[in-house]
Protein backbone atom coordinates (compact mmCIF):
# COMPACT_ATOMS: atom_id res chain seq x y z
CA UNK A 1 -31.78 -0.93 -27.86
CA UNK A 2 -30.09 -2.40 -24.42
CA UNK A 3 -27.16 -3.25 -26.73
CA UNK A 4 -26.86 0.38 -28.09
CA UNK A 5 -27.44 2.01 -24.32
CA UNK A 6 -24.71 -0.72 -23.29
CA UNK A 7 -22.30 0.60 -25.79
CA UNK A 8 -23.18 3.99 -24.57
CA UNK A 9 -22.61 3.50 -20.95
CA UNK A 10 -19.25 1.65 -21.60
CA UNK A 11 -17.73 4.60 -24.06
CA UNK A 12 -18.77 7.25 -21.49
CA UNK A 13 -16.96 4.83 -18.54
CA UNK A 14 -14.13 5.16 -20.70
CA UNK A 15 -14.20 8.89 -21.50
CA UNK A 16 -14.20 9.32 -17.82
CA UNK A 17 -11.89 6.95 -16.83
CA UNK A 18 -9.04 8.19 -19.60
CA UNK A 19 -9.83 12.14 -18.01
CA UNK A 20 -9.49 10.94 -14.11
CA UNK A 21 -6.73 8.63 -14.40
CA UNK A 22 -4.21 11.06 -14.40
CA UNK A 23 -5.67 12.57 -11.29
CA UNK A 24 -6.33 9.62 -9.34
CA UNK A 25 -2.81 8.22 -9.23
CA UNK A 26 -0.88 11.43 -9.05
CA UNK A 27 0.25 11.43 -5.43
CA UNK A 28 -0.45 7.25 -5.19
CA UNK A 29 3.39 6.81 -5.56
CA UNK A 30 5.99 6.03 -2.47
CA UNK A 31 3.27 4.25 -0.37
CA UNK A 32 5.90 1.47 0.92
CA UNK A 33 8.85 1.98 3.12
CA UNK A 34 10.49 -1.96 3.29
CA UNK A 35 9.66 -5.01 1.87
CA UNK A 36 10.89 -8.58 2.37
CA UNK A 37 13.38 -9.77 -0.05
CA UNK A 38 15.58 -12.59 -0.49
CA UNK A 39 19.09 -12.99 -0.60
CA UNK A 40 22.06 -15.68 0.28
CA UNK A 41 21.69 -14.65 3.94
CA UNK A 42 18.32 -15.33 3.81
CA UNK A 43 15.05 -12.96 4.14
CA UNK A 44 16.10 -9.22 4.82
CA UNK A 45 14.31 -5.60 4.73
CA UNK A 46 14.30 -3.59 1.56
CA UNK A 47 14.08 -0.05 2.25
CA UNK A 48 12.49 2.53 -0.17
CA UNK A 49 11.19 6.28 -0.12
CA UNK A 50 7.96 6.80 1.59
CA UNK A 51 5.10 9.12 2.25
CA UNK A 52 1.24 9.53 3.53
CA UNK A 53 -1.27 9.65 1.64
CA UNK A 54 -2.90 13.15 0.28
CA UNK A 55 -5.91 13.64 2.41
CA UNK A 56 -7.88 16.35 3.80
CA UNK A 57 -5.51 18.92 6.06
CA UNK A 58 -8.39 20.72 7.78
CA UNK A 59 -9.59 18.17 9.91
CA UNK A 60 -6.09 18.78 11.78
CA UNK A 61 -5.99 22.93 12.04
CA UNK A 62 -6.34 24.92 14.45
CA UNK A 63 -8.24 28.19 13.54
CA UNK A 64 -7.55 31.89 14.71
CA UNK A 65 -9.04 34.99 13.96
CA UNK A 66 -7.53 38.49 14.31
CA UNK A 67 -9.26 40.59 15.98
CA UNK A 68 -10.38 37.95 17.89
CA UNK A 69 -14.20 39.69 18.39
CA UNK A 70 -14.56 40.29 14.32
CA UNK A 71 -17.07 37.14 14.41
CA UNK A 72 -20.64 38.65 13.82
CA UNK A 73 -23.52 38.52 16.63
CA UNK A 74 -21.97 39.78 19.91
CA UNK A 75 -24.37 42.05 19.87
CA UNK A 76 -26.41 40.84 17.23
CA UNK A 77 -26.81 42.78 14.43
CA UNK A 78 -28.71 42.88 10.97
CA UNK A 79 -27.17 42.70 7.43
CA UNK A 80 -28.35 43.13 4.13
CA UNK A 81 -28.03 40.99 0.77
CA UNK A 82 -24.89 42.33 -1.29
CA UNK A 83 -27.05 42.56 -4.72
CA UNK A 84 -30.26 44.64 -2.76
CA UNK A 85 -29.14 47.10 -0.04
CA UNK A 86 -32.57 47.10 0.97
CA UNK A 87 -33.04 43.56 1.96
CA UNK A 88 -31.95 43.76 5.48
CA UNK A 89 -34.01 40.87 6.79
CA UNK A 90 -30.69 38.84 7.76
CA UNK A 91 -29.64 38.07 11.15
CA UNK A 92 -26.54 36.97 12.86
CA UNK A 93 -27.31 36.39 16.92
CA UNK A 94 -24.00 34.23 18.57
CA UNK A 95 -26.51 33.35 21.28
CA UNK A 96 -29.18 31.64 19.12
CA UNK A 97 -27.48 28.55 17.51
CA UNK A 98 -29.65 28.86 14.08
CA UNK A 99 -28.33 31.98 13.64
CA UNK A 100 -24.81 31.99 14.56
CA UNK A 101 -21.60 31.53 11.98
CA UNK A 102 -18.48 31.07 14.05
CA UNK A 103 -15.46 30.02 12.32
CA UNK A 104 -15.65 26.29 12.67
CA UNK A 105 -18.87 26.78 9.75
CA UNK A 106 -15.52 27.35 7.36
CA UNK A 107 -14.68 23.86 7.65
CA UNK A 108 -17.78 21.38 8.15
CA UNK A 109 -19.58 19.07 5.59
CA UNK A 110 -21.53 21.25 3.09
CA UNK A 111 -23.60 18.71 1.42
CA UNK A 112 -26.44 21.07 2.37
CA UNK A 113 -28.47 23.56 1.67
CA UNK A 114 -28.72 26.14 2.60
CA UNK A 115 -25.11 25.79 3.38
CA UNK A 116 -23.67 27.18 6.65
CA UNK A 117 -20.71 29.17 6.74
CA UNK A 118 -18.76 31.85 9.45
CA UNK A 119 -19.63 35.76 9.00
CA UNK A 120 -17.81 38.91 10.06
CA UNK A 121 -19.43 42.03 11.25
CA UNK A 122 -20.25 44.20 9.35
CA UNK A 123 -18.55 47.62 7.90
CA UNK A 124 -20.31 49.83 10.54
CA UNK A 125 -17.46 51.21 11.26
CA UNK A 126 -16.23 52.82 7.85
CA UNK A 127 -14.29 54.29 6.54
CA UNK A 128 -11.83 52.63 9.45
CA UNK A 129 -11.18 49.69 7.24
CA UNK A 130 -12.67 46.04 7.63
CA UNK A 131 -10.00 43.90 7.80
CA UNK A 132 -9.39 40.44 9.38
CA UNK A 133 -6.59 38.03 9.41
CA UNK A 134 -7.92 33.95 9.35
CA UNK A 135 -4.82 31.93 10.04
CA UNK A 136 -4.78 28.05 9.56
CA UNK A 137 -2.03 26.20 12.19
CA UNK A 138 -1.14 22.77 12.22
CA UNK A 139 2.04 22.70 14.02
CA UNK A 140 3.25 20.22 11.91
CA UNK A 141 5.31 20.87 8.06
CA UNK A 142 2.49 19.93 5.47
CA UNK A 143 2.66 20.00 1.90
CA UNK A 144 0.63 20.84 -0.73
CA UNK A 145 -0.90 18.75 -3.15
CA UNK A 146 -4.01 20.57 -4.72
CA UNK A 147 -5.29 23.87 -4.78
CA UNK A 148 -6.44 25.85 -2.07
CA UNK A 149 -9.64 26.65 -2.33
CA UNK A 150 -11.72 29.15 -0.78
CA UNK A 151 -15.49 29.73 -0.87
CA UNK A 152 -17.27 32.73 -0.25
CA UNK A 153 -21.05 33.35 0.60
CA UNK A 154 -21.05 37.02 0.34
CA UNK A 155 -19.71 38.47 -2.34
CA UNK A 156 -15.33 37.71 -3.14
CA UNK A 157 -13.06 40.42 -1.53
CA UNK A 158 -11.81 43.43 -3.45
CA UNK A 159 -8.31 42.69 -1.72
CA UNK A 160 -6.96 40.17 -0.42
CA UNK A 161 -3.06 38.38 0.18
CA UNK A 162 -2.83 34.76 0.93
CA UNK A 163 0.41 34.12 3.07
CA UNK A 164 2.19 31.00 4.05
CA UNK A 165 4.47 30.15 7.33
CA UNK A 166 7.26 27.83 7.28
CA UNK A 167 8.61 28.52 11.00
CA UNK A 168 4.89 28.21 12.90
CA UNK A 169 3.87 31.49 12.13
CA UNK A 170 6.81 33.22 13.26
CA UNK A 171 7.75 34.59 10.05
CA UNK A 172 5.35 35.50 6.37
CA UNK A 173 6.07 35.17 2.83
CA UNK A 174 3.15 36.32 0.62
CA UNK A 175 1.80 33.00 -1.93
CA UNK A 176 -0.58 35.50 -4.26
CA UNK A 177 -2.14 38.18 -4.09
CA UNK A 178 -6.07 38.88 -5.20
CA UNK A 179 -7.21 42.11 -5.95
CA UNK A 180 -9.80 43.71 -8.41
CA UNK A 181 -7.41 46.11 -9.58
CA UNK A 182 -3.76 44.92 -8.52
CA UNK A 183 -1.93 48.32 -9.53
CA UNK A 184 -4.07 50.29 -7.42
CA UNK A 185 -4.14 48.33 -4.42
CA UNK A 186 -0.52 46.54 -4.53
CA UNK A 187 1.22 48.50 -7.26
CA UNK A 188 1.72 45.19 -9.12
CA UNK A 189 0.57 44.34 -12.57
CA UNK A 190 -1.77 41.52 -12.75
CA UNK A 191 -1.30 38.21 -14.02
CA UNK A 192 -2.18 34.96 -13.79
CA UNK A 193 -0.81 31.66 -13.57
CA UNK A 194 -0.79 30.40 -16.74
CA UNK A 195 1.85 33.98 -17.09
CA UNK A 196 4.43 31.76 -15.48
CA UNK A 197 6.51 29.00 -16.66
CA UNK A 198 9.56 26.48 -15.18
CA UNK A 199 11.90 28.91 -14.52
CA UNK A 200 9.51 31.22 -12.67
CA UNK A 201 6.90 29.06 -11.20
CA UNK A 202 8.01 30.80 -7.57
CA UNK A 203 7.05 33.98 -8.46
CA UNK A 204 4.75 35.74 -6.42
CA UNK A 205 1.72 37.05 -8.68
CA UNK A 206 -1.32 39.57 -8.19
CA UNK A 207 -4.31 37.89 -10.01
CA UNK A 208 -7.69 39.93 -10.87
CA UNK A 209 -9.21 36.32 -12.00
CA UNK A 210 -11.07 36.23 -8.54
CA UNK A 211 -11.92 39.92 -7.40
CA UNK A 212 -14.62 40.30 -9.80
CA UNK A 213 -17.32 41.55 -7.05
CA UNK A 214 -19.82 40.19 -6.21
CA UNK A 215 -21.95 37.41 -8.16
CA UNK A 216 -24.07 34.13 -6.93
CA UNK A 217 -22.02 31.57 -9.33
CA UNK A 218 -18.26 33.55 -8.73
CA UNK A 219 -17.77 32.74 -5.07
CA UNK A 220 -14.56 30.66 -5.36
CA UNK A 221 -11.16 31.77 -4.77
CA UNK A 222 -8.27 29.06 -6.20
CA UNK A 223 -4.46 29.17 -4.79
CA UNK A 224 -3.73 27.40 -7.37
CA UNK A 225 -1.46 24.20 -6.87
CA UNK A 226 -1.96 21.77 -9.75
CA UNK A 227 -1.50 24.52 -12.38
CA UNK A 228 1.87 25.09 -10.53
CA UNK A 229 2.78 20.78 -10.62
CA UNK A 230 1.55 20.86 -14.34
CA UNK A 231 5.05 23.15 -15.61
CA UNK A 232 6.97 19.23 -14.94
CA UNK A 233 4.43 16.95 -15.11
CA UNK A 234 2.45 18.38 -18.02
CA UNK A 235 -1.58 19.67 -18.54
CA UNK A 236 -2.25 16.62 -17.61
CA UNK A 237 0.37 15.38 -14.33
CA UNK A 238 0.67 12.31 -16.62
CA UNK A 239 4.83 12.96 -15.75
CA UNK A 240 5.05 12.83 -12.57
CA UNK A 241 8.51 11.39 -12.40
CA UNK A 242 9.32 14.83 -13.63
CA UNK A 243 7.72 16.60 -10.81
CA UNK A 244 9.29 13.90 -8.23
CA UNK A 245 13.03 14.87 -9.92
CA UNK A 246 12.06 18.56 -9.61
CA UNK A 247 10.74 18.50 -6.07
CA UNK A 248 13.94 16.27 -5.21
CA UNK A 249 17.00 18.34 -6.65
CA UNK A 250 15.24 21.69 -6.40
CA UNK A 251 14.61 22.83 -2.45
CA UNK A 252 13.23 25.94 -3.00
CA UNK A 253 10.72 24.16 -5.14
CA UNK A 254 10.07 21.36 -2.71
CA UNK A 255 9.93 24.39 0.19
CA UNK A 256 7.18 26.60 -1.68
CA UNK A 257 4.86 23.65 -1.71
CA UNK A 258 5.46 23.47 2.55
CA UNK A 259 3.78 25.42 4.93
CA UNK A 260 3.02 25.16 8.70
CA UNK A 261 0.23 27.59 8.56
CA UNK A 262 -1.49 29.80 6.08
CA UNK A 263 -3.16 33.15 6.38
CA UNK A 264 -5.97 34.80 4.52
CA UNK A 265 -5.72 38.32 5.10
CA UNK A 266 -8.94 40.01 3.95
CA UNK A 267 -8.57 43.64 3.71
CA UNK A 268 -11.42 45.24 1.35
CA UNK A 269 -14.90 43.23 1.23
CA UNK A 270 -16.59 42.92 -1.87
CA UNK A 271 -18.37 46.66 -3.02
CA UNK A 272 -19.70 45.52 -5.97
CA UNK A 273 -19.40 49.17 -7.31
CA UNK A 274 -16.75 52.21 -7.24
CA UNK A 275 -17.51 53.67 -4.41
CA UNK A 276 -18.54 52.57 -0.87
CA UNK A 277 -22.27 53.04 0.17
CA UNK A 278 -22.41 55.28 3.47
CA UNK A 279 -25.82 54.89 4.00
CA UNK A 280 -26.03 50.94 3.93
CA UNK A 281 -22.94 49.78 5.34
CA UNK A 282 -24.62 46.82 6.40
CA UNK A 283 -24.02 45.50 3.15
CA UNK A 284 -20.80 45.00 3.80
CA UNK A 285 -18.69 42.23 5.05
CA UNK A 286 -17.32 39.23 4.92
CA UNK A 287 -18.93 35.64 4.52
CA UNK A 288 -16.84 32.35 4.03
CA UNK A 289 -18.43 29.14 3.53
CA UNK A 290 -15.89 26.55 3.00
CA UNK A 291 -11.87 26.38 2.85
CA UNK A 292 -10.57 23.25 1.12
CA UNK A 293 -6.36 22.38 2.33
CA UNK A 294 -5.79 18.98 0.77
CA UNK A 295 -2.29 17.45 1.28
CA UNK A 296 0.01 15.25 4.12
CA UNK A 297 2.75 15.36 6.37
CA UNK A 298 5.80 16.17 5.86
CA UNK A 299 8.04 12.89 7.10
CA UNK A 300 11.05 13.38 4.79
CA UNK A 301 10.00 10.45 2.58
CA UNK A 302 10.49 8.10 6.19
CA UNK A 303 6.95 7.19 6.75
CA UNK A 304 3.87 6.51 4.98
CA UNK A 305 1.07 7.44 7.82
CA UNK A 306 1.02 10.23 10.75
CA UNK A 307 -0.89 10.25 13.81
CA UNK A 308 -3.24 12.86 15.06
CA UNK A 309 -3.30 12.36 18.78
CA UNK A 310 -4.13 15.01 21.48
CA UNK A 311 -4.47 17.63 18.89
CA UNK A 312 -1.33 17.07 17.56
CA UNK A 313 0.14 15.32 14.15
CA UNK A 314 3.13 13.37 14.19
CA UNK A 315 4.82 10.98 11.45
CA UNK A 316 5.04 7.10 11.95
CA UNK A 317 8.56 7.51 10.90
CA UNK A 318 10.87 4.24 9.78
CA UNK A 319 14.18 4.06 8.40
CA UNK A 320 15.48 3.95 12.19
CA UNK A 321 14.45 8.00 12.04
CA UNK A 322 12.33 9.94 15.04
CA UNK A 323 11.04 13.28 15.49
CA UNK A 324 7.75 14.82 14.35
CA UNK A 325 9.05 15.08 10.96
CA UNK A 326 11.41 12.28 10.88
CA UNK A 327 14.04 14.81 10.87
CA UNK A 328 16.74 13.01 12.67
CA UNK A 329 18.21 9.70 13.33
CA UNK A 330 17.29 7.41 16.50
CA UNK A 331 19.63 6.83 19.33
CA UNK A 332 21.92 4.35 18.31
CA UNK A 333 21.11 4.53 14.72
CA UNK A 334 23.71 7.93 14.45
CA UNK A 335 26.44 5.92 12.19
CA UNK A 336 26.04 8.72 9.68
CA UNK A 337 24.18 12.05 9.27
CA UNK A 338 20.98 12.42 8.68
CA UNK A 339 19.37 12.72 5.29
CA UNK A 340 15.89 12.95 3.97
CA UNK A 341 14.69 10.37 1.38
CA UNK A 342 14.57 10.90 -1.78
CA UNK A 343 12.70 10.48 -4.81
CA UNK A 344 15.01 8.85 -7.41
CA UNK A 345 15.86 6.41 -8.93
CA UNK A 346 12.14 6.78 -9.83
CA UNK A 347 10.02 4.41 -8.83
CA UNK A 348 11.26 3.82 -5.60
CA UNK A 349 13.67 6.29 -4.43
CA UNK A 350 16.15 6.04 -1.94
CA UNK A 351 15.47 5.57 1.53
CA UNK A 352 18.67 6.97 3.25
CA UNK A 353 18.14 5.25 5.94
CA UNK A 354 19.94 6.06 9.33
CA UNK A 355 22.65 3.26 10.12
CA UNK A 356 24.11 1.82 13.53
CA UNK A 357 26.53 3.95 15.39
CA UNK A 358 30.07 2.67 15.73
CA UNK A 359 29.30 2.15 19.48
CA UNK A 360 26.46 -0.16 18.75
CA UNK A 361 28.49 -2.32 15.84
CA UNK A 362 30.64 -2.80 18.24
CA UNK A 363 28.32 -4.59 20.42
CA UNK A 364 27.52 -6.82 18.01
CA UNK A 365 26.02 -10.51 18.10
CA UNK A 366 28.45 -12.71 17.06
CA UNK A 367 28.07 -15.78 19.67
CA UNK A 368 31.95 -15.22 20.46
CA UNK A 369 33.18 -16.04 16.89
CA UNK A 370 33.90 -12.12 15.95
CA UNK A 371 34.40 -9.14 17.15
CA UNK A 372 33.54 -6.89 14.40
CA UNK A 373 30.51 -5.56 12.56
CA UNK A 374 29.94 -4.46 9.42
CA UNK A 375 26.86 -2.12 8.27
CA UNK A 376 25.43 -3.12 4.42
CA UNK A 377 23.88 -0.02 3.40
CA UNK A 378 22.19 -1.77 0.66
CA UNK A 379 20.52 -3.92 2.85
CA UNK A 380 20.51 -1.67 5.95
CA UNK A 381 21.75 -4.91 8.06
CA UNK A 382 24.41 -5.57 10.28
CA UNK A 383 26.65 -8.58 10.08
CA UNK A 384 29.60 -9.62 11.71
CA UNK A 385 33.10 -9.91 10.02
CA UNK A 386 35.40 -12.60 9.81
CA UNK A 387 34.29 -15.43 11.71
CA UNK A 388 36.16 -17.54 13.38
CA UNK A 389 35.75 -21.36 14.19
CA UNK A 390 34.70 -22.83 10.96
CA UNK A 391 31.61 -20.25 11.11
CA UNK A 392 29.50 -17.86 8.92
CA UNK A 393 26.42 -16.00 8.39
CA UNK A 394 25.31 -12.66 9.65
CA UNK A 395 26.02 -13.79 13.19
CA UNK A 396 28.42 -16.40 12.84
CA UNK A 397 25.65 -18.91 13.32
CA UNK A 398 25.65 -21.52 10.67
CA UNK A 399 28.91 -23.36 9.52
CA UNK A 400 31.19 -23.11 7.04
CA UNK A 401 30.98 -25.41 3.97
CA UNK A 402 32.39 -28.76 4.40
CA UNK A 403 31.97 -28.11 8.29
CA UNK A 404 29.07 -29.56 10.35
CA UNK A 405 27.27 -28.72 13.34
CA UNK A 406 28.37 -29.53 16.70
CA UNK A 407 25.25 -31.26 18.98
CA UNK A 408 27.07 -31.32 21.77
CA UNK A 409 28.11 -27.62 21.73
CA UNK A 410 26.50 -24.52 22.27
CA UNK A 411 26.26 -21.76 19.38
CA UNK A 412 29.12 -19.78 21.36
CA UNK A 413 31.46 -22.71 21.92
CA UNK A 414 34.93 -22.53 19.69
CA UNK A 415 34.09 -26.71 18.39
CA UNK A 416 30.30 -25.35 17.47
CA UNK A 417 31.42 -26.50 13.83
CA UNK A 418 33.80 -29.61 13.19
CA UNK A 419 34.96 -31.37 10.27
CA UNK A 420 33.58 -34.48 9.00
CA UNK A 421 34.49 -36.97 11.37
CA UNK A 422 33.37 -40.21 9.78
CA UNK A 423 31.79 -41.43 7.08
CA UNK A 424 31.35 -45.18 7.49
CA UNK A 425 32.63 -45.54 3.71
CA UNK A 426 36.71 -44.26 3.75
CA UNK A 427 36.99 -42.60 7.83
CA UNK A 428 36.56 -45.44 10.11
CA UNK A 429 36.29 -45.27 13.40
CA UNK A 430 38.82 -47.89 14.89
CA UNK A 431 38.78 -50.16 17.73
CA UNK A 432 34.78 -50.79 17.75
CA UNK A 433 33.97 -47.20 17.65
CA UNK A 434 30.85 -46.42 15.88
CA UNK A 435 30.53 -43.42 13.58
CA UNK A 436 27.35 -41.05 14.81
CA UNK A 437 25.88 -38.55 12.32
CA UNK A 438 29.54 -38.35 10.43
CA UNK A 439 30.21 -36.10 13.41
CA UNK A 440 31.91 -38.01 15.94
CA UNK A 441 33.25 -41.14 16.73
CA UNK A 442 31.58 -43.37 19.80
CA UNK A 443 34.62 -45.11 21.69
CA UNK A 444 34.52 -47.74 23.61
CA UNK A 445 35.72 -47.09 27.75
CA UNK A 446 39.12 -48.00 26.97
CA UNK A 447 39.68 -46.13 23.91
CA UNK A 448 39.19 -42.58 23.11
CA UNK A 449 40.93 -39.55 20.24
CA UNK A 450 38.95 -38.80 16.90
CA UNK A 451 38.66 -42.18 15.76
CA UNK A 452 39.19 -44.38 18.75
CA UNK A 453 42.60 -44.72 17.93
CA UNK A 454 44.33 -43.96 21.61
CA UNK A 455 44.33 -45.85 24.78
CA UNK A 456 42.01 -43.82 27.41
CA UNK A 457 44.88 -44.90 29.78
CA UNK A 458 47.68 -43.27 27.85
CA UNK A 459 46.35 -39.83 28.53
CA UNK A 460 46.76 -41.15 32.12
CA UNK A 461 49.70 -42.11 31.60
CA UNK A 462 48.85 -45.40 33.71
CA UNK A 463 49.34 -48.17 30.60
CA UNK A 464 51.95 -50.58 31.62
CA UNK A 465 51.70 -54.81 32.58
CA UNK A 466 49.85 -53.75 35.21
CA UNK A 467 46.82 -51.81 34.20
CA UNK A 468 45.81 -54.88 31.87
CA UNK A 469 46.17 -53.16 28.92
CA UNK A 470 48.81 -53.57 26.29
CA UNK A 471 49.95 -50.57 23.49
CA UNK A 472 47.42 -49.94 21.13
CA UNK A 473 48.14 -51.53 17.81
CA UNK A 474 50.61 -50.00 15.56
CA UNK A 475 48.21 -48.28 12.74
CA UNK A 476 48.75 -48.07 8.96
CA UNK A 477 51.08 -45.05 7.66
CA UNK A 478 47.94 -43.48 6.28
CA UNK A 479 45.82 -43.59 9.44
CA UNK A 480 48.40 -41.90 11.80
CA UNK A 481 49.10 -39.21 8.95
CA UNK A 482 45.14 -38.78 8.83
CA UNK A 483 44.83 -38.88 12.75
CA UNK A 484 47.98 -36.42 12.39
CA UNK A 485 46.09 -33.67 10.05
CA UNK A 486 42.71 -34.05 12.07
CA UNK A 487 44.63 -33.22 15.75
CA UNK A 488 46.01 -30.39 13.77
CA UNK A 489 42.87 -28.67 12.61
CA UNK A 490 42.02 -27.31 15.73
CA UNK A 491 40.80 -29.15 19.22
CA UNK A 492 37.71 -30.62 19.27
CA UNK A 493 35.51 -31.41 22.13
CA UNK A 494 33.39 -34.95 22.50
């Protein structure tokens, strides 16, 4: 029995786990913006495509509701249940917490019951019509990554448009329109999306699927996002590096997924019949209980994480980019326009990061050995260029091979790296020098040169019968033509 329940838990872990895979992982991608690697030079950044994570967007908005005194309660007032015009034992009181619903109800937890949620007055007024404009700011480009999703308490409005803002609400484009009869109301003939296809995913649409009046289980309203992804990535968003090439070669693709704000514009509430009730216009209004926006910031693929601080979001950015968007390269970093990532090669992308400006390769670190920069775009590093004095690396700070470092000097000084010197086995060092390190020669006080082989009183010029010291012994051919090629390699300081 516990092995048959066993085999029956683990088949139903993996029925689940096959069906929310896809899901899981679809945005889980570009999470990394530079890694360590290794190369000859030693450990340097690798930079790739980045971006936040998909999360919840209304814990950042800002709400706003037009007209601004279309919030029930002030004064209170009465309403009555949609289905029963003569239940009228509601109450909506802005003074008495228990029975207030101000907008913020749109966007809190609702794990309960019964759930809370923001109401308009009611239609008192008709037949001036009841209409009310909710917009959604961030101040800050978002985009989109699953469907918007609106929940009504009352009954679903006969009309309504969803809008989107790409310029902080200074401008509106239409995303779909909802309607229960779209020829009527916006002389367009209804569809849905599953009408579209790849080539006209951007079209705006009138749908009927959501004005069906009113009903308790039929309160949700989709703008519907995944649908849209699933044209490149398939039913299932299994292909996403189809979506990612898409969204990356395609900007008015990449754009309708953007927004700074959105707007519901409710302009008929739900009537539930043909024709409008005079006589119990209380009836009549609007009731939203929840508004789902999931998606992230909008950092041009330069940053993985954005900070809400003081109200206001702002990307992390990398890749030597600023701005709240990462939209433009940091002083200094100006060596070439700016670019947004992008999202191929798939898996990684390209990071396009912003490079050094000629001004600041020109001030370069190159302890004194160079005086010019170069900028690997591969590796988004700076080195310097042809150095001088038996040095390389990306500073000119290690020596050249077959070259040695100096002790004695300092990484700036010209004789930082010198030859080897001595080796105890073929390079002597004469007159009872000793060789150090095969680096230099230790003379005695009376002799001096690479290998001891001058008199310290010749470069004086004082050796004669009286200074007590006689000319230096006359060397083999091979010495002086050794001593010969070593004075001409450059001078070197002891």
């Amino acid at each position: 029995m516990y092995l048959s329940r066993f085999l029956s838990i683990h088949a139903l872990w993996v029925t689940v786990s096959s069906v929310m895979q896809p899901y899981l992982f679809v945005w889980g991608h570009y999470d990394v913006c530079k890694s360590l690697i290794y190369t000859e030079e030693g450990k340097v950044w690798d930079y790739t495509a980045c971006q936040p994570e998909s999360t919840d967007m209304t814990k950042y908005l800002k709400v706003k509701l037009d007209p601004p005194d279309i919030t029930c309660g002030d004064p209170p007032e009465s309403f009555c249940a949609m289905g029963n015009p003569y239940m009228c034992n509601n109450e909506c009181d802005a003074s008495t917490p228990e029975l207030a619903h101000p907008p913020e109800l749109m966007f809190d937890f609702e794990g309960r019951h019964p759930s809370t949620f923001w109401q308009s007055a009611t239609w008192k007024e008709y037949p001036k019509p009841l209409q009310v404009n909710i917009t959604l700011s961030w101040s800050k480009t978002i985009e989109l990554t699953d469907n918007i999703v609106i929940t009504f308490e009352s009954g679903r409005p006969d009309q309504m448009i969803l809008e989107k803002s790409l310029d902080y609400g200074r401008t509106w484009q239409p995303y779909q329109y909802y309607a229960t009869d779209c020829l009527h109301a916006f002389h367009m003939d209804p569809k849905s999306v599953k009408d579209l296809s790849q080539h006209t995913v951007l079209e705006i649409i009138c749908t009927e699927e959501y004005s069906t009046g009113y009903s308790t289980n039929s309160k949700i309203i989709h703008f519907e996002i995944k649908d849209r992804f699933a044209f490149f990535a398939g039913p299932r968003l299994r292909n996403m590096a189809s979506l990612y090439g898409q969204l990356d070669t395609t900007k008015k693709l990449r754009d309708f997924f953007t927004v700074t704000d959105l707007r519901i514009r409710l302009l008929r509430p739900a009537v539930g019949e043909l024709f409008v009730d005079e006589l119990h216009l209380a009836r009549y209004f609007y009731a939203i209980s929840d508004i789902k926006v999931r998606g992230r910031c909008k950092c041009n693929l330069h940053a993985t994480s954005c900070l809400y601080d003081n109200s206001k979001l702002t990307c992390e950015c990398e890749h030597n980019t600023t701005g709240p968007d990462c939209g433009k390269c940091k002083k200094n970093y100006q060596g070439r326009p700016w670019s947004p990532g992008s999202y191929l090669p798939i898996p990684k992308g390209t990071a396009n990061t912003c490079i050094p400006s000629i001004s600041s390769i020109g001030n370069c670190e190159c302890f004194g050995h160079s005086n010019r920069c170069s900028y690997i775009d591969l590796l988004n590093t700076v080195i310097c260029v042809s150095c001088k004095h038996n040095t390389r690396g990306q500073h000119c700070e290690l020596c050249r091979l077959g070259y040695f470092r100096n002790a004695s000097a300092q990484l700036d000084d010209e004789n930082v790296c010198i030859a080897n010197v001595c080796d105890n086995e073929l390079l002597h060092c004469q007159n009872g020098g000793t060789c150090q390190n095969n680096v230099r020669c230790a003379c005695p006080d009376a002799y001096t040169g690479i290998l001891c082989e001058k008199l310290r009183c010749e470069e004086a010029g004082s050796c004669g019968s009286s200074s007590g010291q006689g000319a230096p012994p006359r060397g083999s051919p091979a010495l002086l033509l050794l001593t010969m090629l070593l004075g001409t390699a450059g001078p070197l300081v002891f």
